[in-house]
Protein backbone atom coordinates (compact mmCIF):
# COMPACT_ATOMS: atom_id res chain seq x y z
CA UNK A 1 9.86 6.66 1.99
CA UNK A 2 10.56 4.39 5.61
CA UNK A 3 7.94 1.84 4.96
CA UNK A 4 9.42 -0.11 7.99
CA UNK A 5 12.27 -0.53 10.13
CA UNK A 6 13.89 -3.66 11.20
CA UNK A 7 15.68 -3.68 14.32
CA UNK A 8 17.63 -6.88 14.15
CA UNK A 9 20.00 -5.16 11.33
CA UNK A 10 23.18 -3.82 11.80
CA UNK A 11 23.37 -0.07 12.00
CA UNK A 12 25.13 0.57 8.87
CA UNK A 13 22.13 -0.82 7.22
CA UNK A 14 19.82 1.84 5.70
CA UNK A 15 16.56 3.00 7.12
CA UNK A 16 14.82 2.71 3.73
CA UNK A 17 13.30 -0.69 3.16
CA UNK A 18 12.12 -1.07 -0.50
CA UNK A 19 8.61 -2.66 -1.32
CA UNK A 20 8.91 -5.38 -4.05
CA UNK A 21 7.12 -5.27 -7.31
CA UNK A 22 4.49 -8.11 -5.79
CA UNK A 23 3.94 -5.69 -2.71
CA UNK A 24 3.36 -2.65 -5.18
CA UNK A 25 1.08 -4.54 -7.30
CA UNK A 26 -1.01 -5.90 -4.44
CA UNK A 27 -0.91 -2.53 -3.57
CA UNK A 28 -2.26 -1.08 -6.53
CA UNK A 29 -4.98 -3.72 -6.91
CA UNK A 30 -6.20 -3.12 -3.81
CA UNK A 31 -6.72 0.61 -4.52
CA UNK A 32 -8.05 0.26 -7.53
CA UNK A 33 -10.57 -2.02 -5.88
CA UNK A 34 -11.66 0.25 -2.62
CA UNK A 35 -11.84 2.67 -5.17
CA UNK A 36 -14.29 1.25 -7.28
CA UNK A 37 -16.37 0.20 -3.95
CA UNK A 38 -16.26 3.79 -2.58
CA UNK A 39 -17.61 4.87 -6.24
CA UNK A 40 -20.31 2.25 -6.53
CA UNK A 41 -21.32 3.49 -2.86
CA UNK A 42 -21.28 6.85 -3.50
CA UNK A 43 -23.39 5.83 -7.03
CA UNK A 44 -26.38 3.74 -4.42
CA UNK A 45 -26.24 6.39 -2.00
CA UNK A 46 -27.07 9.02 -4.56
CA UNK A 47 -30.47 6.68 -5.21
């Protein structure tokens, strides 16, 4: 997956930059988060 591309880099350099664990955590809490919002919304809207 091309998350970004850097254009100062040679171009031997691969496209693909890698997230880092701390990225795909933050990631993940952050999901798990607007998920429970959109849930609780749903849940008051249903009221």
């Amino acid at each position: 997956m091309l998350l970004a591309r850097r254009p100062a880099v040679p171009d031997d350099w691969p496209d693909l930059v890698r997230p880092t664990l701390y990225e795909v955590t933050g990631l993940r809490h952050a999901l798990t988060f607007a998920t429970a919002v959109l849930d609780l919304s749903r849940r008051l809207s249903e009221i």
